[in-house]
PDB file of N, CA and C in Angstrom:
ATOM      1  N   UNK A   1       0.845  -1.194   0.000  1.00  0.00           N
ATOM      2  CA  UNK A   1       0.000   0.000   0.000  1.00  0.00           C
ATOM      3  C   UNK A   1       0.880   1.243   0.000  1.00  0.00           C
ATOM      4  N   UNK A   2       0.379   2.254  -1.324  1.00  0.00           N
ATOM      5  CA  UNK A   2       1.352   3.535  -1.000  1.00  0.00           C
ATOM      6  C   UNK A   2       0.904   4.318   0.270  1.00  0.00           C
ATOM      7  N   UNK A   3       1.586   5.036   1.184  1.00  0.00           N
ATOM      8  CA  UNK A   3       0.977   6.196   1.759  1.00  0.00           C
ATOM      9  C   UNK A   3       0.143   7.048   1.265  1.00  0.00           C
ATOM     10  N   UNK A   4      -1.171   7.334   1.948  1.00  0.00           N
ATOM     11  CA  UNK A   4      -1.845   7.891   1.663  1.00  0.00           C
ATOM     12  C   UNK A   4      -2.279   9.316   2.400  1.00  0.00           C
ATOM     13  N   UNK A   5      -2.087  10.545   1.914  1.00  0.00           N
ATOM     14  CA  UNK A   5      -2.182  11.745   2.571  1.00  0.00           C
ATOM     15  C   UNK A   5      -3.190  12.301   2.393  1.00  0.00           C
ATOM     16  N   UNK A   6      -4.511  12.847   3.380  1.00  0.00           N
ATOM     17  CA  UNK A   6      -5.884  13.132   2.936  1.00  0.00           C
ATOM     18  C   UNK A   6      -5.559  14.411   3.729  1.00  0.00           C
ATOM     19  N   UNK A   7      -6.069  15.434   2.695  1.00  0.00           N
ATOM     20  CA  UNK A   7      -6.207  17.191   3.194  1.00  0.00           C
ATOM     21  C   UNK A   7      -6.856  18.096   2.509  1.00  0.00           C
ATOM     22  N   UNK A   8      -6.269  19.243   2.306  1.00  0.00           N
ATOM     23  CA  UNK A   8      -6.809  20.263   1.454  1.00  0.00           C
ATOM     24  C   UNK A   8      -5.356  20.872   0.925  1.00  0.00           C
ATOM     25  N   UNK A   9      -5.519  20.899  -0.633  1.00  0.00           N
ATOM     26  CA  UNK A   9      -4.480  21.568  -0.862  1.00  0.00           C
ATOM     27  C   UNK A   9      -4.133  23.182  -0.261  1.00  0.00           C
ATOM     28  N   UNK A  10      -4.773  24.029  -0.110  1.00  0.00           N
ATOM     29  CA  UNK A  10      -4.007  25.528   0.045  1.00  0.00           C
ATOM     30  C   UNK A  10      -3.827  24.964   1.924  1.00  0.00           C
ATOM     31  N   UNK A  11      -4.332  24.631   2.625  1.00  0.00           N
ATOM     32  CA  UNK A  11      -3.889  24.556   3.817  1.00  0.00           C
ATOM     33  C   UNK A  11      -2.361  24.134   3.902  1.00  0.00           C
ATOM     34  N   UNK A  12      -2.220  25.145   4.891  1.00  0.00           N
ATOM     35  CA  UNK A  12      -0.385  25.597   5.194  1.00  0.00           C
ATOM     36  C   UNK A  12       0.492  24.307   5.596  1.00  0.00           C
ATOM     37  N   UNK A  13      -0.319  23.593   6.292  1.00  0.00           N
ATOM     38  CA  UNK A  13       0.143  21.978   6.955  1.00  0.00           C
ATOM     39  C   UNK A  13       0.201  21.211   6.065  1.00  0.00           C
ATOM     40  N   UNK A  14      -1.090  20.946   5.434  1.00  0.00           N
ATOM     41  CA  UNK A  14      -0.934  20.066   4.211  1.00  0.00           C
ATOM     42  C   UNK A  14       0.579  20.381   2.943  1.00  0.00           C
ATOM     43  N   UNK A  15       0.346  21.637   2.851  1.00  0.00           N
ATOM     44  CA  UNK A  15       1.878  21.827   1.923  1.00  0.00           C
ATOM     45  C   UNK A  15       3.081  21.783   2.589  1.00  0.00           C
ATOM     46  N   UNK A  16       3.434  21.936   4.077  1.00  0.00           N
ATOM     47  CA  UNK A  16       4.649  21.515   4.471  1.00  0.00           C
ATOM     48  C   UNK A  16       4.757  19.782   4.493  1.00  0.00           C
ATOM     49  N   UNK A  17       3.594  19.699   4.880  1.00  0.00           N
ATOM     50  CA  UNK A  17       4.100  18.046   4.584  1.00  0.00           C
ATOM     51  C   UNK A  17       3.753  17.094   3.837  1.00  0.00           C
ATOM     52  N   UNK A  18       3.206  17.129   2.582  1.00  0.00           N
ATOM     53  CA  UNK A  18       3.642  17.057   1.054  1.00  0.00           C
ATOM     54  C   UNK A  18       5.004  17.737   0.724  1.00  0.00           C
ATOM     55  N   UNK A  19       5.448  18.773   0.790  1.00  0.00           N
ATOM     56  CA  UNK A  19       6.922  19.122   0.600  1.00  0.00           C
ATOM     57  C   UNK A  19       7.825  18.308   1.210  1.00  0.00           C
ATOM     58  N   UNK A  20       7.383  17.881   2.561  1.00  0.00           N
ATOM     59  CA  UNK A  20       8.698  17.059   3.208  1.00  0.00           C
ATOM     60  C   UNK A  20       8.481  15.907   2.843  1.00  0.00           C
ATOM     61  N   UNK A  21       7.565  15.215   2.165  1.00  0.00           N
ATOM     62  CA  UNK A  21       7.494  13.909   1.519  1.00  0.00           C
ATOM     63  C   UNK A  21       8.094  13.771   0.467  1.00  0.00           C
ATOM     64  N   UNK A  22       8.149  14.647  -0.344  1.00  0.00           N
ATOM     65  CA  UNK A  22       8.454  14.708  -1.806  1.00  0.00           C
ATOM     66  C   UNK A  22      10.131  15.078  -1.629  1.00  0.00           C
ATOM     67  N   UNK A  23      10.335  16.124  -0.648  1.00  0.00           N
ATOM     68  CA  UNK A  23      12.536  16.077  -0.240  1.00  0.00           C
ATOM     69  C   UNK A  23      12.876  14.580   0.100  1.00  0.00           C
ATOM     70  N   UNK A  24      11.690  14.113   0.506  1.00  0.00           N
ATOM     71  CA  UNK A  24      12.189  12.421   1.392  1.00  0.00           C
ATOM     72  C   UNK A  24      12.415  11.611   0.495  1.00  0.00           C
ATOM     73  N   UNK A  25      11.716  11.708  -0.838  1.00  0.00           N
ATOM     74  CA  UNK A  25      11.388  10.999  -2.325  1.00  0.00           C
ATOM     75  C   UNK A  25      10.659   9.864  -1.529  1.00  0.00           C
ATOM     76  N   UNK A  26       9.615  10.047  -1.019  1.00  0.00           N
ATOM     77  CA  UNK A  26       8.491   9.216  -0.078  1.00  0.00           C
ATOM     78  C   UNK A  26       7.447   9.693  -1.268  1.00  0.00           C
ATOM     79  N   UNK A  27       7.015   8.044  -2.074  1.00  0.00           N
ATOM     80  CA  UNK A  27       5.967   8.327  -2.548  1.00  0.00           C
ATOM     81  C   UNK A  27       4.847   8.281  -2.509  1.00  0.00           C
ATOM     82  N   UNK A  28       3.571   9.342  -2.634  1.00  0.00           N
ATOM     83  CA  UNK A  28       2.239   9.204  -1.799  1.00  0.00           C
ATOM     84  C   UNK A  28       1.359   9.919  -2.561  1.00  0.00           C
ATOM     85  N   UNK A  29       0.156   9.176  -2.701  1.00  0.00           N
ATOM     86  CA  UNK A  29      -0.881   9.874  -3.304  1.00  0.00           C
ATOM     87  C   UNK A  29      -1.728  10.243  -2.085  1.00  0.00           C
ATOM     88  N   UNK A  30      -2.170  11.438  -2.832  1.00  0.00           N
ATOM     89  CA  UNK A  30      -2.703  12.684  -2.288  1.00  0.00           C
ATOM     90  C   UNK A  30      -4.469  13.042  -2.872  1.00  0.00           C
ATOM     91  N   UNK A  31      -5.144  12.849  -1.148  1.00  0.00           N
ATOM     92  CA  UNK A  31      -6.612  12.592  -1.193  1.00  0.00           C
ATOM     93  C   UNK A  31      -7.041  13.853  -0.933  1.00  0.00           C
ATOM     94  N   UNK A  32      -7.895  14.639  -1.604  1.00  0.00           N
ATOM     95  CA  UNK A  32      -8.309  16.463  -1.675  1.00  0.00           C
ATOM     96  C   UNK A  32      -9.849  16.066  -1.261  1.00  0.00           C
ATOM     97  N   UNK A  33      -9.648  16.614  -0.097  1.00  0.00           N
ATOM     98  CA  UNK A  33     -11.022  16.104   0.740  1.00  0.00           C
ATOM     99  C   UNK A  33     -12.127  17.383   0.013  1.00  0.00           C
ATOM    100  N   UNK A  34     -11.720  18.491  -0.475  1.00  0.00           N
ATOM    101  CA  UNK A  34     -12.793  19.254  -0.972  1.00  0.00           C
ATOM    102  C   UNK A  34     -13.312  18.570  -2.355  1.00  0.00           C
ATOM    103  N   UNK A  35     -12.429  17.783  -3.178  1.00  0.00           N
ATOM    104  CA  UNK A  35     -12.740  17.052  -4.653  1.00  0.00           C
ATOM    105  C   UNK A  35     -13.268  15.921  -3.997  1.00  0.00           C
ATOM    106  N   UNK A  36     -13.160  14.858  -3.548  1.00  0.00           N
ATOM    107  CA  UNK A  36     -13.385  13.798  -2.798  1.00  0.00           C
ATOM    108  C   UNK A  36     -14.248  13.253  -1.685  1.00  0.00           C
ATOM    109  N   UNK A  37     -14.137  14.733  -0.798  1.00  0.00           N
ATOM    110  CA  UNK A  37     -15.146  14.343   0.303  1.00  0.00           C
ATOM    111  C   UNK A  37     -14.529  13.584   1.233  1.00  0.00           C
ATOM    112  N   UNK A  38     -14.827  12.994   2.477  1.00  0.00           N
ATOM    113  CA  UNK A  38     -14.348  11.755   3.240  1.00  0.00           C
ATOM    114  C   UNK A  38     -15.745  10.826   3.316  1.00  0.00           C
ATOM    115  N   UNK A  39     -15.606   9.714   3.184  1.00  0.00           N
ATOM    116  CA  UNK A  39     -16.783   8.792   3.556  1.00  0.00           C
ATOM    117  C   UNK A  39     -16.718   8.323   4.823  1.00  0.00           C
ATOM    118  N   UNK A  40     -17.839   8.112   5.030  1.00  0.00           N
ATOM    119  CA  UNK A  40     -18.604   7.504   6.794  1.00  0.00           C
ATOM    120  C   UNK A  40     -17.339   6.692   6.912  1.00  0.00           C
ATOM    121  N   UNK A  41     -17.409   5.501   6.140  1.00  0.00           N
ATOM    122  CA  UNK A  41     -16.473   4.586   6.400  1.00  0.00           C
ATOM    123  C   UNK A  41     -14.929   5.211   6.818  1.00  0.00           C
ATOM    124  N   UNK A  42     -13.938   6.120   6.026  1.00  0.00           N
ATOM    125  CA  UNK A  42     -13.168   6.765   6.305  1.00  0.00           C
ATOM    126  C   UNK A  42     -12.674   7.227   7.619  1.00  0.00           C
ATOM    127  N   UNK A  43     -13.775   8.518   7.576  1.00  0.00           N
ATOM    128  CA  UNK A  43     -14.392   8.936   8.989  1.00  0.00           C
ATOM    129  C   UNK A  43     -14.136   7.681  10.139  1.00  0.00           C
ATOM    130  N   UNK A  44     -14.936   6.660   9.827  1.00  0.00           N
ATOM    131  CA  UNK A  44     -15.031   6.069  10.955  1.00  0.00           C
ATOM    132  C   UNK A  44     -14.152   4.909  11.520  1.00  0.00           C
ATOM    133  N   UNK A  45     -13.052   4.855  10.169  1.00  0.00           N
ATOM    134  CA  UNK A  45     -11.557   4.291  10.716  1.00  0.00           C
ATOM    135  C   UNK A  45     -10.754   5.104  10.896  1.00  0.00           C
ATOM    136  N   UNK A  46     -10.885   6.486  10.848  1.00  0.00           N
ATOM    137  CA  UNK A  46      -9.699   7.578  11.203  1.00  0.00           C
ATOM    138  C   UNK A  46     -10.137   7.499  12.783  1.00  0.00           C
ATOM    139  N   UNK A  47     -11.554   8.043  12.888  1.00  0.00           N
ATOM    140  CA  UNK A  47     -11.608   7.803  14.259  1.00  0.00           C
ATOM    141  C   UNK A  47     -11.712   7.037  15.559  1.00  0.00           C
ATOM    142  N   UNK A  48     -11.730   5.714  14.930  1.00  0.00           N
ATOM    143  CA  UNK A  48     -11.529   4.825  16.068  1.00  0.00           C
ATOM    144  C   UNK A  48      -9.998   4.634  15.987  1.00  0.00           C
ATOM    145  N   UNK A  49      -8.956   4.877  15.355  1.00  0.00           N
ATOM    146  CA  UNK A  49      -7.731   4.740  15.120  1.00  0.00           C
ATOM    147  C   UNK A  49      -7.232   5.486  15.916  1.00  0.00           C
ATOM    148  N   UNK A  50      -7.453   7.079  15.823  1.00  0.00           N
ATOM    149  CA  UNK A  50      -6.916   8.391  16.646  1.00  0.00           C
ATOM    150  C   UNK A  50      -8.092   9.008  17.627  1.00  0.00           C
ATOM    151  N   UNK A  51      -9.558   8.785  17.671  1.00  0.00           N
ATOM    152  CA  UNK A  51     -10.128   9.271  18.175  1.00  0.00           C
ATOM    153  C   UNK A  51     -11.208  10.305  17.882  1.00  0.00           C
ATOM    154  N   UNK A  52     -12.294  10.366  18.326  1.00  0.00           N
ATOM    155  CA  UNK A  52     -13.039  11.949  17.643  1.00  0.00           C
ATOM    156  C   UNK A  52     -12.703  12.897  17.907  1.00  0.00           C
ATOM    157  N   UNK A  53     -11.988  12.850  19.311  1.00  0.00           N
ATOM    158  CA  UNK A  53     -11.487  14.348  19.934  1.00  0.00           C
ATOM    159  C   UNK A  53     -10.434  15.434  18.594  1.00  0.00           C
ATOM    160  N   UNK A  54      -9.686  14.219  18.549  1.00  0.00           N
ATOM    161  CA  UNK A  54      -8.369  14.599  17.731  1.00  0.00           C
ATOM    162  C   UNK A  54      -8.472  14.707  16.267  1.00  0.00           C
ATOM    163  N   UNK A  55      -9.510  14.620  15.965  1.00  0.00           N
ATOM    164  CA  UNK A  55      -9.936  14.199  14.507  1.00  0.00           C
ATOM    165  C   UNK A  55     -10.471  15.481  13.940  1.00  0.00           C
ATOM    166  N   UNK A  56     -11.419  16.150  15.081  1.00  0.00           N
ATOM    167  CA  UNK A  56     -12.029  16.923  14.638  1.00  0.00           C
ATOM    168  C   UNK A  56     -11.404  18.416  15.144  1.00  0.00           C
ATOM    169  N   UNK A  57     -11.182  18.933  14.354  1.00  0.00           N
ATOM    170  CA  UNK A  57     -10.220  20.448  14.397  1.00  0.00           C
ATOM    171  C   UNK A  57     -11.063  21.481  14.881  1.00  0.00           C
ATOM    172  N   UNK A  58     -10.831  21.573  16.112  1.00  0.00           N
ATOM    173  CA  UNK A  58     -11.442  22.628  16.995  1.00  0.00           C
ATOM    174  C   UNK A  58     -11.002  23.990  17.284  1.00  0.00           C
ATOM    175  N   UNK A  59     -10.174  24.222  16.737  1.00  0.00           N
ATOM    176  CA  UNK A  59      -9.069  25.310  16.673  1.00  0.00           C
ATOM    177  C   UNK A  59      -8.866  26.067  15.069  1.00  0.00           C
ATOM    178  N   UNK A  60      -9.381  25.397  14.326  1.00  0.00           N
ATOM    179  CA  UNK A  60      -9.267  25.871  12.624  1.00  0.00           C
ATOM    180  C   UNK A  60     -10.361  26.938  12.191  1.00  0.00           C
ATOM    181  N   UNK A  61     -10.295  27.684  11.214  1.00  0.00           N
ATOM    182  CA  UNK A  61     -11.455  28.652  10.747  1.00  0.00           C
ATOM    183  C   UNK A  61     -12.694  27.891  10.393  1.00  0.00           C
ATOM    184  N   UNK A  62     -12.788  26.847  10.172  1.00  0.00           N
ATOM    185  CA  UNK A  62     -14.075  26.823  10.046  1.00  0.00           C
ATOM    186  C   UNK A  62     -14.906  26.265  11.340  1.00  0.00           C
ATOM    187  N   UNK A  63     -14.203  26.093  11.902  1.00  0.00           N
ATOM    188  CA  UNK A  63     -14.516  25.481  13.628  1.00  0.00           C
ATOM    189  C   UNK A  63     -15.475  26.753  14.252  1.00  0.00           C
ATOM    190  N   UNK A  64     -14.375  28.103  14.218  1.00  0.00           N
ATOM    191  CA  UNK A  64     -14.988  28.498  15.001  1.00  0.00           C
ATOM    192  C   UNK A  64     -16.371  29.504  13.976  1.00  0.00           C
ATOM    193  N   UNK A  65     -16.172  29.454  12.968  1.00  0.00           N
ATOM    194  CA  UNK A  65     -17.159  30.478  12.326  1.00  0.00           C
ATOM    195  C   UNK A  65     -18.739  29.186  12.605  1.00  0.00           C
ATOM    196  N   UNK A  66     -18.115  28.204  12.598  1.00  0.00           N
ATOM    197  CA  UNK A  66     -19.765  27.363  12.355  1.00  0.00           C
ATOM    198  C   UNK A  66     -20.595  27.895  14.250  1.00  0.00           C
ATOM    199  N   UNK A  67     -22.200  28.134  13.953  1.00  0.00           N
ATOM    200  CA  UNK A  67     -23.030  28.614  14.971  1.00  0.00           C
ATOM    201  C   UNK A  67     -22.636  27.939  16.172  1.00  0.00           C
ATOM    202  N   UNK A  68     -22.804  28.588  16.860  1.00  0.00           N
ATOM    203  CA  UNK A  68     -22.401  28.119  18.833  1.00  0.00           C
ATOM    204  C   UNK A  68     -23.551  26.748  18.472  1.00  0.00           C
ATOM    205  N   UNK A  69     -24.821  26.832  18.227  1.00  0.00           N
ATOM    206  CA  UNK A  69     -25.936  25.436  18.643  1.00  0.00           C
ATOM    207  C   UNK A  69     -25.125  24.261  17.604  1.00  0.00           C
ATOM    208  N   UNK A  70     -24.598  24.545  16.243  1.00  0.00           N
ATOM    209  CA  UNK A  70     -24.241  23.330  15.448  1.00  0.00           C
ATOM    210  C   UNK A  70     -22.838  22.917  16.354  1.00  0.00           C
ATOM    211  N   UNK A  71     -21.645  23.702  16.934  1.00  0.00           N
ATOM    212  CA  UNK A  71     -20.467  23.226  17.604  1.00  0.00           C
ATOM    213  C   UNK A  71     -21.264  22.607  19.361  1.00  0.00           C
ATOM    214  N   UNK A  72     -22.520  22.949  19.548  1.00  0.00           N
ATOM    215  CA  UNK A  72     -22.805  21.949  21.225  1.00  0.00           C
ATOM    216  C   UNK A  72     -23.482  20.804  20.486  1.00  0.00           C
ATOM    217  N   UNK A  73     -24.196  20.666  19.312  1.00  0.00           N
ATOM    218  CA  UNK A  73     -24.561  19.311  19.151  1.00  0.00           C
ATOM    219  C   UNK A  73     -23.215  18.323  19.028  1.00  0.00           C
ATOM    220  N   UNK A  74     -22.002  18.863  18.592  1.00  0.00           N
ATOM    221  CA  UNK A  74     -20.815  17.881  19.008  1.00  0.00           C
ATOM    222  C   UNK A  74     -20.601  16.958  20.191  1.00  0.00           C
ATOM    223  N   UNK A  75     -21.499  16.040  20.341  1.00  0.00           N
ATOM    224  CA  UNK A  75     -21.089  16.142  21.819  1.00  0.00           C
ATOM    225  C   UNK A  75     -20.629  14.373  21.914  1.00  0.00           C
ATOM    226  N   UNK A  76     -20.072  13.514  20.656  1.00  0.00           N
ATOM    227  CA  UNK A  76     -19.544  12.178  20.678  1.00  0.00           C
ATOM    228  C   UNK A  76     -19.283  11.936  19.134  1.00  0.00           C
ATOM    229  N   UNK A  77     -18.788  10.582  18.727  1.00  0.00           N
ATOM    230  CA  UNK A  77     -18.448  10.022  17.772  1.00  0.00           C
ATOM    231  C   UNK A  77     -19.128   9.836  16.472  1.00  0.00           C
ATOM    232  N   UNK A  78     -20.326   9.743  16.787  1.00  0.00           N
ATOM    233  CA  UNK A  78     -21.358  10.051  16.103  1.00  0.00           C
ATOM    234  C   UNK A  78     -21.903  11.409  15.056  1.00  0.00           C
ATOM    235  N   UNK A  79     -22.084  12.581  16.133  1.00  0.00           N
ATOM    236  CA  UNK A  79     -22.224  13.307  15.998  1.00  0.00           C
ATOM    237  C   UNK A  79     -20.970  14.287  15.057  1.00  0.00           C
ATOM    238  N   UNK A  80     -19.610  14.071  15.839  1.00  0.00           N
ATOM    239  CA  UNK A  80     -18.699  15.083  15.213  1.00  0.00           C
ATOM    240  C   UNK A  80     -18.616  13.862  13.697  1.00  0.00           C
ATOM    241  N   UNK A  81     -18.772  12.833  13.698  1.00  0.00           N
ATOM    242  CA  UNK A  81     -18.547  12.253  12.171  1.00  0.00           C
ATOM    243  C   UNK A  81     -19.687  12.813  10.934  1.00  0.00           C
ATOM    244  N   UNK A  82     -20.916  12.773  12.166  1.00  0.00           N
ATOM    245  CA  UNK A  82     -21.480  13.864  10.424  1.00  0.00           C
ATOM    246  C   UNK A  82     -21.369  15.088  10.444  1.00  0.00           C
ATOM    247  N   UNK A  83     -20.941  15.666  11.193  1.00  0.00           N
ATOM    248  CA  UNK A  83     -20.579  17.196  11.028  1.00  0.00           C
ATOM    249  C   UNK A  83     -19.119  16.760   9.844  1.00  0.00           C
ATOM    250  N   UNK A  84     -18.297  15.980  10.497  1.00  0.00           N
ATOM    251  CA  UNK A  84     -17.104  16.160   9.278  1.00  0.00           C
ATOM    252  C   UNK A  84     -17.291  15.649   8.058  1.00  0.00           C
ATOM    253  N   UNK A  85     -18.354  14.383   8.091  1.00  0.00           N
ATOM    254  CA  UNK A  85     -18.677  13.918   6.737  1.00  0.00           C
ATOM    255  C   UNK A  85     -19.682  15.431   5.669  1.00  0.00           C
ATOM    256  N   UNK A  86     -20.280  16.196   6.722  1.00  0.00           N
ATOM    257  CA  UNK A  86     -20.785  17.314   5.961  1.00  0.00           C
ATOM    258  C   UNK A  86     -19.762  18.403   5.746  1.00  0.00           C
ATOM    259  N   UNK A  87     -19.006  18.768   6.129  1.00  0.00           N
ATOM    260  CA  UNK A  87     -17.709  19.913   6.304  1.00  0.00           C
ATOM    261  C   UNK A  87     -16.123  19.355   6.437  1.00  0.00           C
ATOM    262  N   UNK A  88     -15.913  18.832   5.403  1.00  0.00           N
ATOM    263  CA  UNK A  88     -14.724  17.965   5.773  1.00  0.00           C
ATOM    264  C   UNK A  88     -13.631  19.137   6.055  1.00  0.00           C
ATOM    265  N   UNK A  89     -13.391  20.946   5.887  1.00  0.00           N
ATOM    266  CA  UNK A  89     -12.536  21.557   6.730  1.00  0.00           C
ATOM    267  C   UNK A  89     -12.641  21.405   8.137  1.00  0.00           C
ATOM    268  N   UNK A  90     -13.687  20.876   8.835  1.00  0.00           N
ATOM    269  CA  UNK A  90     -13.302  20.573  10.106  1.00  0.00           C
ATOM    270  C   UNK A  90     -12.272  19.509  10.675  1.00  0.00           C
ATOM    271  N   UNK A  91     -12.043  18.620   9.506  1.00  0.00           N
ATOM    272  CA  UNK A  91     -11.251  17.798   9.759  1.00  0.00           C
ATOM    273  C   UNK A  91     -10.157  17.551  10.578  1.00  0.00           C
ATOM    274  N   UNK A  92      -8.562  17.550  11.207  1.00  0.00           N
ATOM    275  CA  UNK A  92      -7.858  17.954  11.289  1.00  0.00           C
ATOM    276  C   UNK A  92      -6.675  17.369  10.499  1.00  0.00           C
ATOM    277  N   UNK A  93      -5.940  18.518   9.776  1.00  0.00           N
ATOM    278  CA  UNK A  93      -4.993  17.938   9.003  1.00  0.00           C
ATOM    279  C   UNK A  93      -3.373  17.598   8.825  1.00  0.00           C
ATOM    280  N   UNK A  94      -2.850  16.918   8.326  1.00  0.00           N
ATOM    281  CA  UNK A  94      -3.554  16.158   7.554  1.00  0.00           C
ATOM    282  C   UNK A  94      -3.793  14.493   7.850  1.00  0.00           C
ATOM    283  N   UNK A  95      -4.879  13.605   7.538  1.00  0.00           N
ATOM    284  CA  UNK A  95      -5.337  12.669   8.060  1.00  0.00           C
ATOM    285  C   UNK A  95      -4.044  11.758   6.712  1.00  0.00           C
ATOM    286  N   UNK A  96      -3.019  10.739   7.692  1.00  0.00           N
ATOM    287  CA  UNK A  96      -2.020  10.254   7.260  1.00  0.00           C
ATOM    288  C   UNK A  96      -2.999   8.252   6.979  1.00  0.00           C
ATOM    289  N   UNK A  97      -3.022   7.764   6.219  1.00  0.00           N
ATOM    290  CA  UNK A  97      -2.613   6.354   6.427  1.00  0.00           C
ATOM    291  C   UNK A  97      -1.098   5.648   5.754  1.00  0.00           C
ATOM    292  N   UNK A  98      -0.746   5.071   6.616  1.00  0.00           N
ATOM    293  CA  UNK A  98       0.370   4.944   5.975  1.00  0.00           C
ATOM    294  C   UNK A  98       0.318   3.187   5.806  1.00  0.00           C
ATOM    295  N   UNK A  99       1.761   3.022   4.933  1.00  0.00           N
ATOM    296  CA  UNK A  99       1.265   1.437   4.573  1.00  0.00           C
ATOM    297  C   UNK A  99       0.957   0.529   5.277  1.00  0.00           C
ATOM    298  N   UNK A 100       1.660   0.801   7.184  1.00  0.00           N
ATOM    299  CA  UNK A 100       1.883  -0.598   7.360  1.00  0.00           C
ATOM    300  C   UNK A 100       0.302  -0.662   8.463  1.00  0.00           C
ATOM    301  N   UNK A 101      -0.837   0.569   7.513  1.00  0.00           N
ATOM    302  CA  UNK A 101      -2.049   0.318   8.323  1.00  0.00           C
ATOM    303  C   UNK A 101      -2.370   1.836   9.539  1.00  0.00           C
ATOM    304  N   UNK A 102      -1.246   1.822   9.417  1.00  0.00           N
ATOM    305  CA  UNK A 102      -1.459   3.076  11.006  1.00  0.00           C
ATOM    306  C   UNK A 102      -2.214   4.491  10.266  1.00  0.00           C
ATOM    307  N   UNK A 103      -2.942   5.106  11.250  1.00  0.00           N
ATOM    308  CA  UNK A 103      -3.736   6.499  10.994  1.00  0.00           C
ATOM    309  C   UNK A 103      -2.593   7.526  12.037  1.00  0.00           C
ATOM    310  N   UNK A 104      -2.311   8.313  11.349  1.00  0.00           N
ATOM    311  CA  UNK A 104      -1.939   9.708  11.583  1.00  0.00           C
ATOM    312  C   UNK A 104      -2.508  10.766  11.693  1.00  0.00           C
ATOM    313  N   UNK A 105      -2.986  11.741  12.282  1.00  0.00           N
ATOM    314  CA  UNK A 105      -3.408  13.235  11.986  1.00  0.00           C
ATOM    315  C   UNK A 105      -2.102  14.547  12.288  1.00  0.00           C
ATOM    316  N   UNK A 106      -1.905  15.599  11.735  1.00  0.00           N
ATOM    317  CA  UNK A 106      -0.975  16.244  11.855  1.00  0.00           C
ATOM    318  C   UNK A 106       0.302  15.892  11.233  1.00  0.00           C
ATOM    319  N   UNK A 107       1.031  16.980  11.316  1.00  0.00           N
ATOM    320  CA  UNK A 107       2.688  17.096  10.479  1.00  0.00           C
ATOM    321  C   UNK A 107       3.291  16.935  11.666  1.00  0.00           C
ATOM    322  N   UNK A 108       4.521  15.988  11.740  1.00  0.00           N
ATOM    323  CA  UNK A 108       5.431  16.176  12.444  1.00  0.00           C
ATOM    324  C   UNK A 108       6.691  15.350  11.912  1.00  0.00           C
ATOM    325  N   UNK A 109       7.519  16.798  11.208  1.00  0.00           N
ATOM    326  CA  UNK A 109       8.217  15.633  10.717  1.00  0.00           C
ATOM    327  C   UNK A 109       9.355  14.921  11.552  1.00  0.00           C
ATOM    328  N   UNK A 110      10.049  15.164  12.931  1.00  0.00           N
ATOM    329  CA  UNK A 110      10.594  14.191  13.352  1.00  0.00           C
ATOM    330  C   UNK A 110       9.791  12.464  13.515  1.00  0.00           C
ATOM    331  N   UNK A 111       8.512  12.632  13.815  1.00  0.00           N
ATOM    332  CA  UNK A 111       7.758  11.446  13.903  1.00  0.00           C
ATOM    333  C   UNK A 111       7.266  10.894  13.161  1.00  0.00           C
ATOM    334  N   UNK A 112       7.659  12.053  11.728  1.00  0.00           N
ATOM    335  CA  UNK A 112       7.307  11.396  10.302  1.00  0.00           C
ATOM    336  C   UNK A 112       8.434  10.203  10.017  1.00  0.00           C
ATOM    337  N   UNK A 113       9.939  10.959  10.533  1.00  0.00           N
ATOM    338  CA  UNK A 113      11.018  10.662  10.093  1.00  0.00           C
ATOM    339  C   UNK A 113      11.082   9.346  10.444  1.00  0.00           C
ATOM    340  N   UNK A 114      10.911   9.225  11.615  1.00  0.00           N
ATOM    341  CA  UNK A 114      10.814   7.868  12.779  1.00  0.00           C
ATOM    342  C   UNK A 114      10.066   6.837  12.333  1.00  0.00           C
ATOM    343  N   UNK A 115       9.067   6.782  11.834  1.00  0.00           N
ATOM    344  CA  UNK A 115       8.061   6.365  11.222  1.00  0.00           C
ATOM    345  C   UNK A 115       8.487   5.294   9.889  1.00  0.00           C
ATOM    346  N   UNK A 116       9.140   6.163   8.758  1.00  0.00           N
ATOM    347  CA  UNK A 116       9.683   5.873   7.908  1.00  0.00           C
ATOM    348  C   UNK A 116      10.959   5.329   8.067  1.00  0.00           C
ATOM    349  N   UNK A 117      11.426   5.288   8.993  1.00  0.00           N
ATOM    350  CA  UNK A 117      13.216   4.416   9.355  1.00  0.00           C
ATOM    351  C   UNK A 117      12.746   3.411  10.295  1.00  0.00           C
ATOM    352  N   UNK A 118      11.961   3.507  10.924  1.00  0.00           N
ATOM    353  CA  UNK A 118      11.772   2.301  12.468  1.00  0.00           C
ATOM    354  C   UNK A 118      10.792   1.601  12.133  1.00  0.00           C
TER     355      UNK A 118
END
């Protein structure tokens, strides 16, 4: 299985780490959740993998512009999965699978690095 990197292209995270994949000559196709969407299914192995907490980007622009009543119906696994299956910028990015099965969210490339050597 190649690595698979799911994001949004203009987001700032997503292009640092596509850039540090591509210096690594780490090859990976690249999932554009605004062309694509994420499916339930997706959704619902990212988050039993990493969690709903962590999944869902509570800190990003579209987090906080969405209404105070649509961010308190968040209130479990369920719930934040169709909010992200409807708004996949809530996501948090970028959602990593990599070959040997594991889910990632976020750039980090020392733990990218680690990852790919260990």
């Amino acid at each position: 299985m190649t690595l698979r990197l799911h994001g949004i292209p203009n987001c700032d995270t997503v292009k640092r780490a596509r850039a540090w994949l591509a210096d690594q000559g780490v090859p990976h196709d690249f999932i554009d959740f605004k062309k694509a969407g994420a499916s339930e299914a997706d959704l619902q192995r990212w988050s039993d993998a990493v969690g709903w907490e962590k999944l869902l980007n509570r800190q990003g622009t579209t987090w906080r512009k969405l209404d105070a009543a649509i961010q308190g119906r968040v209130v479990d696994a369920a719930s934040a999965g169709s909010l992200m299956h409807e708004q996949t910028s809530v996501i948090k990015r970028p959602v990593v699978e990599w070959p040997d099965g594991a889910i990632t969210v976020g750039f980090s490339p020392e733990t990218w690095a680690a990852r790919l050597t260990g």
